[in-house]
N, C-alpha and C. Protein backbone atom coordinates (compact mmCIF):
# COMPACT_ATOMS: atom_id res chain seq x y z
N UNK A 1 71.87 125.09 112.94
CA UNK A 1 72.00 124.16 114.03
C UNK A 1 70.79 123.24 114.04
N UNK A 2 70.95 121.64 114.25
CA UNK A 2 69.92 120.91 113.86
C UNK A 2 68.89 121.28 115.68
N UNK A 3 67.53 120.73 115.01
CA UNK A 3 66.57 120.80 115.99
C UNK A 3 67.18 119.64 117.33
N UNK A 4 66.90 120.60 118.28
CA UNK A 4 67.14 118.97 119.08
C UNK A 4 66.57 117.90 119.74
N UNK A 5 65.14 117.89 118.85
CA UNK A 5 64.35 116.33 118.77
C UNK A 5 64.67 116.17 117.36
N UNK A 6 65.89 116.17 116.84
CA UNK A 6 66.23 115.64 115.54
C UNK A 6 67.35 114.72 116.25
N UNK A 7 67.08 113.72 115.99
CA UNK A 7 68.53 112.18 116.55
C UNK A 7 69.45 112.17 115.43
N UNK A 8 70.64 112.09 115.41
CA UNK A 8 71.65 111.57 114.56
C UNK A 8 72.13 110.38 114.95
N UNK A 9 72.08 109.36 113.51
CA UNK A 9 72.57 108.35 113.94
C UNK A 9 73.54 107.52 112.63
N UNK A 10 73.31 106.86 112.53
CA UNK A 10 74.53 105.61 112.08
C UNK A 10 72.94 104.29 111.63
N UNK A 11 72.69 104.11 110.34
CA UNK A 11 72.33 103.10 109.83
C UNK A 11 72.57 102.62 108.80
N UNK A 12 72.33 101.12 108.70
CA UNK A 12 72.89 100.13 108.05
C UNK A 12 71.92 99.76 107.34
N UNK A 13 72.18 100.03 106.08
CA UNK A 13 71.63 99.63 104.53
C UNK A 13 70.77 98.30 104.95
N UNK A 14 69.51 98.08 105.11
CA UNK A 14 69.09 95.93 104.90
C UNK A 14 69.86 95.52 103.50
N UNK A 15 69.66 96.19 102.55
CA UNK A 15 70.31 95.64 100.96
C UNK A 15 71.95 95.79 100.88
N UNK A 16 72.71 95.15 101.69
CA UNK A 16 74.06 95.61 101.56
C UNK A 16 74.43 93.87 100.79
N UNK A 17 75.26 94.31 100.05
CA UNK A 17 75.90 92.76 99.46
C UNK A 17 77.34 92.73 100.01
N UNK A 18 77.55 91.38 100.16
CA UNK A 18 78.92 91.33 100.93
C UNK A 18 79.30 90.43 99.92
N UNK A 19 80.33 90.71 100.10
CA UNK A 19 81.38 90.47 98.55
C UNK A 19 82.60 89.53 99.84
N UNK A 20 82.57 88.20 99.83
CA UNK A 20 83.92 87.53 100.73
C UNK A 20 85.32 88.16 99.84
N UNK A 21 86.02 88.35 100.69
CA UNK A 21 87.91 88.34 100.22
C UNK A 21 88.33 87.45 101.11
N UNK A 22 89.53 86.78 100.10
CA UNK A 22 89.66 85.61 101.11
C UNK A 22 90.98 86.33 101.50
N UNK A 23 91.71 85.97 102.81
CA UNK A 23 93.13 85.78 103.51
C UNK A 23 94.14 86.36 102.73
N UNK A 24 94.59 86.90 103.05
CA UNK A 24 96.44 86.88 101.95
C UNK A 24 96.98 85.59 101.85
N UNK A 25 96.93 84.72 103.26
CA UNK A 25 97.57 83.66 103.08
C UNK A 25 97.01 82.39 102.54
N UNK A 26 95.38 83.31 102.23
CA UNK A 26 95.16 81.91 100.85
C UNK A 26 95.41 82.27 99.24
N UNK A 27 96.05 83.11 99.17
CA UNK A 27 96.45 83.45 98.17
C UNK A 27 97.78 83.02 97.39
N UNK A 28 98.06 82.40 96.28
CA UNK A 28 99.22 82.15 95.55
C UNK A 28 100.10 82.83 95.51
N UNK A 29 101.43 83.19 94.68
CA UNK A 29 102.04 83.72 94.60
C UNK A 29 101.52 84.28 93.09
N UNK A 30 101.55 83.57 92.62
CA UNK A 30 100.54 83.85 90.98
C UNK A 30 99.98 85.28 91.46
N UNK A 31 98.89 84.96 92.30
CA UNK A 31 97.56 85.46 92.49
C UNK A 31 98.09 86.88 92.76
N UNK A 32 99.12 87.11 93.89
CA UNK A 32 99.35 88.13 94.35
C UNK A 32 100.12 88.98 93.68
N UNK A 33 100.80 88.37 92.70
CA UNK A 33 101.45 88.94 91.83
C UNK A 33 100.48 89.81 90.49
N UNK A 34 99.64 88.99 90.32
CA UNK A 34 98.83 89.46 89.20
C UNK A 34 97.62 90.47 89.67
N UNK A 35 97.50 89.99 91.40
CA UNK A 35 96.80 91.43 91.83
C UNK A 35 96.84 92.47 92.39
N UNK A 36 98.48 92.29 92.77
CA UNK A 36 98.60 94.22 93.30
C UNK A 36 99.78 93.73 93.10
N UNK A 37 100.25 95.45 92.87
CA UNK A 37 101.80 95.92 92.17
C UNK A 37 102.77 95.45 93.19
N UNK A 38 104.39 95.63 92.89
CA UNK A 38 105.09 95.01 93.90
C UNK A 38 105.97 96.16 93.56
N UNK A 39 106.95 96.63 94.34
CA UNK A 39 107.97 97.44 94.73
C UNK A 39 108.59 98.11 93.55
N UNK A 40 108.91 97.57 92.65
CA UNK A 40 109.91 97.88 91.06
C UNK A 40 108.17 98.43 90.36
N UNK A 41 107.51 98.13 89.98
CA UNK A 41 106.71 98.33 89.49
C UNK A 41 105.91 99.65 90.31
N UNK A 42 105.78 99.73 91.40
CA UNK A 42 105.35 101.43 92.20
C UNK A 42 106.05 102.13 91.84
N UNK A 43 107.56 101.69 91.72
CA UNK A 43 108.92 102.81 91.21
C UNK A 43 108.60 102.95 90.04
N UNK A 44 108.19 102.14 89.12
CA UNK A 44 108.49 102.57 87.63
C UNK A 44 106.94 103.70 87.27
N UNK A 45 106.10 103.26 88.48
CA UNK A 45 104.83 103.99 87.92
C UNK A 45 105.17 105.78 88.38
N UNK A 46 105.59 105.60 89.45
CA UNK A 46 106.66 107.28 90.13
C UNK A 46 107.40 107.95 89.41
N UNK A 47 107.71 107.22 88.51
CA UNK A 47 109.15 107.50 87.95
C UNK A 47 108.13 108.12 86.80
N UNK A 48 107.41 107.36 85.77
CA UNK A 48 106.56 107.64 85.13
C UNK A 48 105.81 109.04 85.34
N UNK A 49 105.15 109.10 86.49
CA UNK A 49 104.41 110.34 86.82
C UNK A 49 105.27 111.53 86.88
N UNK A 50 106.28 111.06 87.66
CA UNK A 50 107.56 112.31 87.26
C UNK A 50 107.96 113.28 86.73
N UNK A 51 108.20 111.99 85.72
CA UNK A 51 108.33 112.54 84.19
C UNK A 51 107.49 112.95 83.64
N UNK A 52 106.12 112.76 83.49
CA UNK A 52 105.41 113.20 83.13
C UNK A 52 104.85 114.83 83.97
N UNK A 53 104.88 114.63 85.39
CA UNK A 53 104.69 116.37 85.75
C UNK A 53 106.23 117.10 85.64
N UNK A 54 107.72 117.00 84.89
CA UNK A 54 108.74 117.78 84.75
C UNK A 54 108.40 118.22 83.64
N UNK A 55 107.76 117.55 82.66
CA UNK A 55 107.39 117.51 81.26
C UNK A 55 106.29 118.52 80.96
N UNK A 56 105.35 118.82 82.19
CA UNK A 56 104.22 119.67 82.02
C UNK A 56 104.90 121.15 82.63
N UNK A 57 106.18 120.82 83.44
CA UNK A 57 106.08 121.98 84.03
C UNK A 57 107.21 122.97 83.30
N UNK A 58 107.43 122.23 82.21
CA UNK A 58 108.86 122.17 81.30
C UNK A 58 107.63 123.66 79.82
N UNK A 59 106.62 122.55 79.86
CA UNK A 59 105.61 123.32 78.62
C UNK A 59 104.72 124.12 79.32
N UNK A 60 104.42 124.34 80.63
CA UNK A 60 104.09 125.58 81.50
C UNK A 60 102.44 125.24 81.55
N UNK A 61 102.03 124.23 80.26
CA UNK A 61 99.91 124.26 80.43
C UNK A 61 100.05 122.95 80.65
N UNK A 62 99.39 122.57 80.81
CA UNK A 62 98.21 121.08 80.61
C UNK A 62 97.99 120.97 79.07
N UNK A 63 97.10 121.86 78.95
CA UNK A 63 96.45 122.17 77.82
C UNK A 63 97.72 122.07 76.23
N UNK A 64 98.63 122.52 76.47
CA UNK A 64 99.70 122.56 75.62
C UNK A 64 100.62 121.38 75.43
N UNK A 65 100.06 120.38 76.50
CA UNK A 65 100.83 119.06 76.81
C UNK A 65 100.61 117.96 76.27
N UNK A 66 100.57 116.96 75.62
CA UNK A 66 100.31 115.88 75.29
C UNK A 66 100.09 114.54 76.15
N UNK A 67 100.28 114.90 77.23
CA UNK A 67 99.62 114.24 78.78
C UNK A 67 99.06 114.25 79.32
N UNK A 68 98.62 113.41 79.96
CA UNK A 68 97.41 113.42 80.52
C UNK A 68 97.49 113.22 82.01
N UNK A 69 97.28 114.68 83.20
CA UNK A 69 97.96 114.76 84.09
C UNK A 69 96.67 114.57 85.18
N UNK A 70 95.58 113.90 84.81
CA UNK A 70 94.42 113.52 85.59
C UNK A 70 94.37 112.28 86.84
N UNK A 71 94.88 113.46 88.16
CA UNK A 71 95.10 112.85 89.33
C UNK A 71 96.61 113.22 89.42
N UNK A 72 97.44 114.19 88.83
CA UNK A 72 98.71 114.33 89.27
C UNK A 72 98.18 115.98 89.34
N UNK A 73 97.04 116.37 89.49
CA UNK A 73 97.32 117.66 89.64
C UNK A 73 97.59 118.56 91.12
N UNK A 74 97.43 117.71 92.01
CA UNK A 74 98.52 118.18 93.26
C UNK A 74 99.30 117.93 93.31
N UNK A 75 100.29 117.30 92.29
CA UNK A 75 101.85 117.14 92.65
C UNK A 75 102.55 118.32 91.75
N UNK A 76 101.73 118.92 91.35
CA UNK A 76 102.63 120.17 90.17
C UNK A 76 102.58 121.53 91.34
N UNK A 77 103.70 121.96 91.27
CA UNK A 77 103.29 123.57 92.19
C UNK A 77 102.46 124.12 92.08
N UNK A 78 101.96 124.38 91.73
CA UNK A 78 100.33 125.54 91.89
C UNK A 78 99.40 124.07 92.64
N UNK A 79 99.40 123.13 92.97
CA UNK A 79 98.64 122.19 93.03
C UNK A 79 99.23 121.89 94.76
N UNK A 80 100.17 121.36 94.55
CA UNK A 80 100.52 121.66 95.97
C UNK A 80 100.32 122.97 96.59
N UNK A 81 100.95 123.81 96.30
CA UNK A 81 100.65 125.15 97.33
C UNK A 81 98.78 125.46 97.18
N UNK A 82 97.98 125.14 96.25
CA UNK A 82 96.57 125.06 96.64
C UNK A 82 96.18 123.81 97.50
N UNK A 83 96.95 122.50 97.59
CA UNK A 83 97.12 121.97 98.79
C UNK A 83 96.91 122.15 99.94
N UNK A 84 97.97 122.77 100.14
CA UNK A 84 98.92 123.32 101.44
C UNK A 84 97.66 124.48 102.03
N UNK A 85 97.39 125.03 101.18
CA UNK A 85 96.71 126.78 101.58
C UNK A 85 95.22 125.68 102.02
N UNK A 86 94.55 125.40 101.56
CA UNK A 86 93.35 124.66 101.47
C UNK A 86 93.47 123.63 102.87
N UNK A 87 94.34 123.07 103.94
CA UNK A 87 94.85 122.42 104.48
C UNK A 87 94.90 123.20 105.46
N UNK A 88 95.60 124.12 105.55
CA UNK A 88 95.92 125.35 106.54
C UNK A 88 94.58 126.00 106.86
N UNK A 89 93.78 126.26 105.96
CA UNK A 89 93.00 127.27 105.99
C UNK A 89 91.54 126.20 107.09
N UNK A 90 91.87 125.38 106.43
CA UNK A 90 90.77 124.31 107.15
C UNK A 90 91.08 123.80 108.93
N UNK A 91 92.48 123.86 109.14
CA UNK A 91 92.91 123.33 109.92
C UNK A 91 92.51 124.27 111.51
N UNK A 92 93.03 125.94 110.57
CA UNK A 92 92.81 126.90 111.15
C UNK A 92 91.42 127.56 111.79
N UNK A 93 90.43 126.80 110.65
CA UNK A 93 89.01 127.24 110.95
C UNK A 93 88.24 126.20 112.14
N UNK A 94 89.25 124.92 112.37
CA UNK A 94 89.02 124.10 113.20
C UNK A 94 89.77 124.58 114.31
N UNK A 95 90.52 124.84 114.69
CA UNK A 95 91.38 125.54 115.57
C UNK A 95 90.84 126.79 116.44
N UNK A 96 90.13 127.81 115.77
CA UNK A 96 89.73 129.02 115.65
C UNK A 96 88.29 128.88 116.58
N UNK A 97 87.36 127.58 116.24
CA UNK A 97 86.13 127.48 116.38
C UNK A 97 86.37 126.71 117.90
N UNK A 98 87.69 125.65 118.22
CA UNK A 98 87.74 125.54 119.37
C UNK A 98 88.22 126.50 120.52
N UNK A 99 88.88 126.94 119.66
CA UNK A 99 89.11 128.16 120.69
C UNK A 99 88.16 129.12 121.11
N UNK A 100 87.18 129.74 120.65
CA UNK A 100 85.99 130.37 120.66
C UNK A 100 85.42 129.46 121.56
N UNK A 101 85.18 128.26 121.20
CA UNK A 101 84.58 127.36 122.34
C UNK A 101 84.88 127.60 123.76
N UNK A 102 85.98 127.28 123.98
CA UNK A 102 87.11 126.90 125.28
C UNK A 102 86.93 128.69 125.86
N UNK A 103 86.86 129.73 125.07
CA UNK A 103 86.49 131.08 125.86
C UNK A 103 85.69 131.02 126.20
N UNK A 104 84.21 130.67 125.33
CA UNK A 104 82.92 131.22 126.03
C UNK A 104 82.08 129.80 127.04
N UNK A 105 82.48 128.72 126.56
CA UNK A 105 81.64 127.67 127.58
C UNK A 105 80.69 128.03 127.41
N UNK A 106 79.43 127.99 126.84
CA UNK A 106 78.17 128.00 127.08
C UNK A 106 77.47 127.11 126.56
N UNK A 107 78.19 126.01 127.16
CA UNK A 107 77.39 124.60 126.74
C UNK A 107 76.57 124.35 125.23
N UNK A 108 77.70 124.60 124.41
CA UNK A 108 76.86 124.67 123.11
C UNK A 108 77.19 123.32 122.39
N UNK A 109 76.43 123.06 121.40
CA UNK A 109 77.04 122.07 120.18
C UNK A 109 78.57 121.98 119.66
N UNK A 110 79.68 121.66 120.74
CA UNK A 110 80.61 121.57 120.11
C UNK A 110 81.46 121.13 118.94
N UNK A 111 81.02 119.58 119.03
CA UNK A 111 81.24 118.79 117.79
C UNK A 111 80.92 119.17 117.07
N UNK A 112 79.30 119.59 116.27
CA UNK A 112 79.09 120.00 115.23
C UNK A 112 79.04 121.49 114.78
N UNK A 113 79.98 122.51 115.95
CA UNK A 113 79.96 123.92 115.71
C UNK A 113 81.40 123.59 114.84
N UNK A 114 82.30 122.83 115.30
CA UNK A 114 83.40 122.34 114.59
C UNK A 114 83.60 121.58 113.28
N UNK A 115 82.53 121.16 113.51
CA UNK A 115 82.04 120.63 111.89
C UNK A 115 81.82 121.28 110.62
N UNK A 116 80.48 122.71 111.28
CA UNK A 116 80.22 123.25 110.54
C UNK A 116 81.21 124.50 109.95
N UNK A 117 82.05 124.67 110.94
CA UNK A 117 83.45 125.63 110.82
C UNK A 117 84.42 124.73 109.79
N UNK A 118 84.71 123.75 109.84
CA UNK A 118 85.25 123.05 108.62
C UNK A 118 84.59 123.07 107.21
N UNK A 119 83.20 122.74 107.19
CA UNK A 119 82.59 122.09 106.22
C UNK A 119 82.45 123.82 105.71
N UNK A 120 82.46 124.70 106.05
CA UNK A 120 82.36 125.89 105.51
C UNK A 120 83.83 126.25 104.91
N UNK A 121 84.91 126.08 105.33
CA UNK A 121 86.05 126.53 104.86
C UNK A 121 86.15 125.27 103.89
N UNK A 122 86.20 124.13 103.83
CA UNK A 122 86.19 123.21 102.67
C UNK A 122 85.11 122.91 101.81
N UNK A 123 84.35 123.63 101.47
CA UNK A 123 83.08 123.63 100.97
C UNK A 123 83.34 124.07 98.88
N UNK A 124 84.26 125.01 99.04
CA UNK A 124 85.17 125.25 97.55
C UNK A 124 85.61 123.34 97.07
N UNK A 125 86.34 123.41 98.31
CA UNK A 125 86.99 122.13 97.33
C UNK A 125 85.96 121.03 97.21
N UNK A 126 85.00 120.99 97.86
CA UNK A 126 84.10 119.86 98.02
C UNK A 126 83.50 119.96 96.50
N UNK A 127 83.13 121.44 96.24
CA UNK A 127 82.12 121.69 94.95
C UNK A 127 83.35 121.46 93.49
N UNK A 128 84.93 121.60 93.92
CA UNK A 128 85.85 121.65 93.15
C UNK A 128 85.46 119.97 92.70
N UNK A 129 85.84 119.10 93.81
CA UNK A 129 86.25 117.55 93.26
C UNK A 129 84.74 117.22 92.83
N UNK A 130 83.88 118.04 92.84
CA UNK A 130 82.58 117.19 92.64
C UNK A 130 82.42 117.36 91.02
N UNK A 131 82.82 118.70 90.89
CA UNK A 131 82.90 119.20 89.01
C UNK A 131 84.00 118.11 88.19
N UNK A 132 84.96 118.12 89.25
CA UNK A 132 85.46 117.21 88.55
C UNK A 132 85.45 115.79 88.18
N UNK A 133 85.07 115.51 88.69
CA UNK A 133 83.73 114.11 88.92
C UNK A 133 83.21 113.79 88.01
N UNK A 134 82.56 114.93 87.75
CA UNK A 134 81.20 115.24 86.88
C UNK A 134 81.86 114.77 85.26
N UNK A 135 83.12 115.80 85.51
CA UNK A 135 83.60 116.11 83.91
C UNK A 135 84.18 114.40 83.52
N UNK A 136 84.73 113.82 84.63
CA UNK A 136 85.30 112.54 84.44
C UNK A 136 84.04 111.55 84.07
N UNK A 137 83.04 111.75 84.68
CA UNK A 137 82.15 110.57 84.33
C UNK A 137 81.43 111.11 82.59
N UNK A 138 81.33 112.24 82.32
CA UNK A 138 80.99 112.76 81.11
C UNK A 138 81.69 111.89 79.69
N UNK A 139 83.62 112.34 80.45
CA UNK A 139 84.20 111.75 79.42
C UNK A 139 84.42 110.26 79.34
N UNK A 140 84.06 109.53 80.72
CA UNK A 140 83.88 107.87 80.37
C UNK A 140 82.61 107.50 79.51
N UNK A 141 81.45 108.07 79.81
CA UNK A 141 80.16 107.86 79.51
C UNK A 141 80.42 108.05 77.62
N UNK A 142 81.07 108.87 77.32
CA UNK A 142 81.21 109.27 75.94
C UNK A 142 82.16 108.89 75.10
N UNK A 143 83.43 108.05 76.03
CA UNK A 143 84.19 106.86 75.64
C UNK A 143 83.62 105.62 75.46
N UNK A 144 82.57 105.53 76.33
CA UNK A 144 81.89 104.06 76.15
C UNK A 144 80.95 104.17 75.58
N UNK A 145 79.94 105.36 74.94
CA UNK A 145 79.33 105.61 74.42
C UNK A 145 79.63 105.31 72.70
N UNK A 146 80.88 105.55 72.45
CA UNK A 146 81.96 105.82 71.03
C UNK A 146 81.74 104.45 70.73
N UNK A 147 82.38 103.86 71.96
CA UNK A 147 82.66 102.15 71.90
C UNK A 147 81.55 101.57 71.71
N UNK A 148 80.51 102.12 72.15
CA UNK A 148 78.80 101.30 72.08
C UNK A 148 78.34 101.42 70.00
N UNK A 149 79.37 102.24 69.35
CA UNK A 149 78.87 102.82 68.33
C UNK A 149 79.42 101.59 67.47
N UNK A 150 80.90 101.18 67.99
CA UNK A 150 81.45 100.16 67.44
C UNK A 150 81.15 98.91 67.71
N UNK A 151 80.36 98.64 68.54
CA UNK A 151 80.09 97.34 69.15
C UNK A 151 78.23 97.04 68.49
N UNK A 152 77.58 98.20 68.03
CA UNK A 152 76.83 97.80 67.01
C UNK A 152 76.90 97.61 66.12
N UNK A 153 78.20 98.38 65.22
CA UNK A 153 78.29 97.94 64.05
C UNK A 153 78.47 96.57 63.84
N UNK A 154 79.81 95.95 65.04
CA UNK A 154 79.88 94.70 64.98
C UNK A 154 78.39 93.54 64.89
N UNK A 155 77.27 94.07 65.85
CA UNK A 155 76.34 93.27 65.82
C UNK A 155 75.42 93.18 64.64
N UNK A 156 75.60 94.37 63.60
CA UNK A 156 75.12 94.69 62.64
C UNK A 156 75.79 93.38 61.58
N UNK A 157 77.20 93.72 61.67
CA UNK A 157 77.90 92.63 61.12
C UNK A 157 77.78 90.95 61.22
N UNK A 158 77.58 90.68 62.83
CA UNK A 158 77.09 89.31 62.68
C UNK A 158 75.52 88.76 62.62
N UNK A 159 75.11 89.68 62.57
CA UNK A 159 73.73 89.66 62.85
C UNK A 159 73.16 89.41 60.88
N UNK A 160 74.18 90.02 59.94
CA UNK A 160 74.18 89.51 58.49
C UNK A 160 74.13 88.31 58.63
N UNK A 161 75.64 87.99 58.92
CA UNK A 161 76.69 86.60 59.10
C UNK A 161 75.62 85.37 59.59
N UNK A 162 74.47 86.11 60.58
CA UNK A 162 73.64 84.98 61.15
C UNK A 162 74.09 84.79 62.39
N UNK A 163 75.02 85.20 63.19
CA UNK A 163 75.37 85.12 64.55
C UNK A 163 74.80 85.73 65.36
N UNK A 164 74.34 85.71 66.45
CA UNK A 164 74.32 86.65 67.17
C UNK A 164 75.21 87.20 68.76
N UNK A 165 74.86 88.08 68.52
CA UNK A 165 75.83 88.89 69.71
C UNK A 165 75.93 88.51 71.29
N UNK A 166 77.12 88.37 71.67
CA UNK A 166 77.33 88.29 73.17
C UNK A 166 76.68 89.32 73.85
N UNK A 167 75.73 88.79 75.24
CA UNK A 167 75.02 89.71 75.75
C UNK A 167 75.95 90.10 76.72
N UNK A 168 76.98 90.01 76.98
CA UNK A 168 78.10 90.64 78.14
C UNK A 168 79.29 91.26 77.51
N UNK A 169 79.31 91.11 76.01
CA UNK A 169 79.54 92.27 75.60
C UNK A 169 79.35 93.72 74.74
N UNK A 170 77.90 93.52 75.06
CA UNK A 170 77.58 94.55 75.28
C UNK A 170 77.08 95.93 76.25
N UNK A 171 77.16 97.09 75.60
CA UNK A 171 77.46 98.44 76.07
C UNK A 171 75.87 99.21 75.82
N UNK A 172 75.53 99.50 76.96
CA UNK A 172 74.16 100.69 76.89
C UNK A 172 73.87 101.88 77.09
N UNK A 173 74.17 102.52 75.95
CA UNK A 173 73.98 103.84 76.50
C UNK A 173 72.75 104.83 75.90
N UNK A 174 72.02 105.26 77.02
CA UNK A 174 71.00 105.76 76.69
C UNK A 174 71.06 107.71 75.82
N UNK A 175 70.04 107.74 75.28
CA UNK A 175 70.90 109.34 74.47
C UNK A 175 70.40 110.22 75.46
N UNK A 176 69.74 110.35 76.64
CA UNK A 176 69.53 111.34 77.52
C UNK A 176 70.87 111.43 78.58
N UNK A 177 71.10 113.46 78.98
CA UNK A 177 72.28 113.62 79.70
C UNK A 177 72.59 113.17 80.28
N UNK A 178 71.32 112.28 81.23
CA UNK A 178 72.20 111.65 82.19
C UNK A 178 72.40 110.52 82.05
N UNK A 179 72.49 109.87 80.97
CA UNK A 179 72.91 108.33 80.95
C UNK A 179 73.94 107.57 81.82
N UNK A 180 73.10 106.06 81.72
CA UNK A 180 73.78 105.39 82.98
C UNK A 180 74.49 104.41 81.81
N UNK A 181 75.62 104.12 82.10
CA UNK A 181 76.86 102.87 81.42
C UNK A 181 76.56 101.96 81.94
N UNK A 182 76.36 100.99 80.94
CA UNK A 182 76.06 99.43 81.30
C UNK A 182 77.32 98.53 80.89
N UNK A 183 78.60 97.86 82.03
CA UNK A 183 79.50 97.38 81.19
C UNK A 183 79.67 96.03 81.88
N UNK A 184 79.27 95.70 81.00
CA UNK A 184 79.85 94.05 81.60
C UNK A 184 81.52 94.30 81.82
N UNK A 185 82.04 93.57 82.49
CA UNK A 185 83.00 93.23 82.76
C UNK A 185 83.54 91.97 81.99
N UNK A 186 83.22 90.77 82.05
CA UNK A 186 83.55 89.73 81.66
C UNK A 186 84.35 89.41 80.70
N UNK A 187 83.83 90.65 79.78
CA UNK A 187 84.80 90.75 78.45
C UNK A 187 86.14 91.25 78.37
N UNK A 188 85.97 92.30 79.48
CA UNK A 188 87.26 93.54 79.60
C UNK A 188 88.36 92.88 80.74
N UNK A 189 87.57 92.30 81.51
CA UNK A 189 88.50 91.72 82.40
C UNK A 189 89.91 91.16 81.70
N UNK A 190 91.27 91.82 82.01
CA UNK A 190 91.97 90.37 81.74
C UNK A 190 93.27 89.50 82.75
N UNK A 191 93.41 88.48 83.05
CA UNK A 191 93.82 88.04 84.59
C UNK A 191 95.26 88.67 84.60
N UNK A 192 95.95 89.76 83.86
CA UNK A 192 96.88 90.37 84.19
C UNK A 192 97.16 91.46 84.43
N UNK A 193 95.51 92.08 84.34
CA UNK A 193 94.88 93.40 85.11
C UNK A 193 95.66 93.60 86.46
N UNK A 194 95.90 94.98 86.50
CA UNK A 194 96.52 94.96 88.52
C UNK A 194 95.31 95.68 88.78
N UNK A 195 95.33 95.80 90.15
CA UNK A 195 94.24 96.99 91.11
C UNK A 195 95.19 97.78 91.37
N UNK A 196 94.40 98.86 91.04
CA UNK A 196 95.68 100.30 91.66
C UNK A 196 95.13 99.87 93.60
């Protein structure tokens, strides 16, 4: 339980960058089309995932699958019912802690006795999505790392030729674990990209 000459509060970054979005209704039809999905295209991506978790549940692993089911793994049964249980169990420990409350009244820290009764029953999954996190940024870092291998050779190549290399497209990756990815965008961008 925090001290209580400890204040909780709510502050605001001085270094925040604000990025304008303009209106929907200054937007084209072009525009909107090329930047978020439209109705036939959500269906075909559903339809897609579908098939792809009947297909995993058809070969019984992941591992045995030739798909790649990263971010469909609560829609497969064992994923839902760890859902569901994980949901319940949290819901209940919030439930449980008000009720304890509402018996004894003794003017205690409610809000955050309820907090900490949650953050304890979801505390598995917290450490769950964080590993997985982990493992996802590992395998981008080492995809772009691959790509950084090819993108010197190329500079190796014009750098014969007498050219030299675009500084936005290039890739930095340092050889210590925790390396940080340096990616320009500029290059990868292309204007028929959607935003999920």
């Amino acid at each position: 339980m925090p001290n209580s000459s400890t204040r909780r509060g709510v502050t605001i970054n001085p270094n925040v960058k604000v990025h304008e979005i303009f209106p929907l209704y200054e937007y084209t039809a072009s525009e909107i089309s090329t930047i978020w999905y439209n109705e036939d295209e959500m269906a075909e991506i559903s339809r897609s995932c579908a098939k792809i978790l009947r297909r995993l549940e058809s070969v019984g692993s992941a591992k045995e699958s030739k798909y790649c089911i990263r971010g469909l793994e609560t829609h497969t049964r064992l994923g839902s019912v760890v859902k569901r249980s994980n949901r319940a169990a949290a819901r209940a420990a919030v439930l449980a802690e008000q009720a304890r409350q509402w018996r004894n009244e003794k003017g205690e820290n409610g809000a955050q006795a309820i907090c900490d009764a949650y953050r304890r029953t979801t505390s598995s999954c917290q450490m769950w999505a964080q590993a997985v996190g982990r493992r996802d940024q590992q395998e981008v870092e080492a995809y772009l790392c691959n790509d950084n291998d090819d993108v010197e050779e190329e500079e190796e190549e014009e750098s014969v030729l007498g050219r030299k290399p675009s500084p936005s497209s290039t890739i930095a990756c340092s050889p210590s674990q925790e390396s940080r990815i340096v990616l320009r965008a500029a290059n990868t961008a292309s204007p028929s990209a959607k935003a999920a």
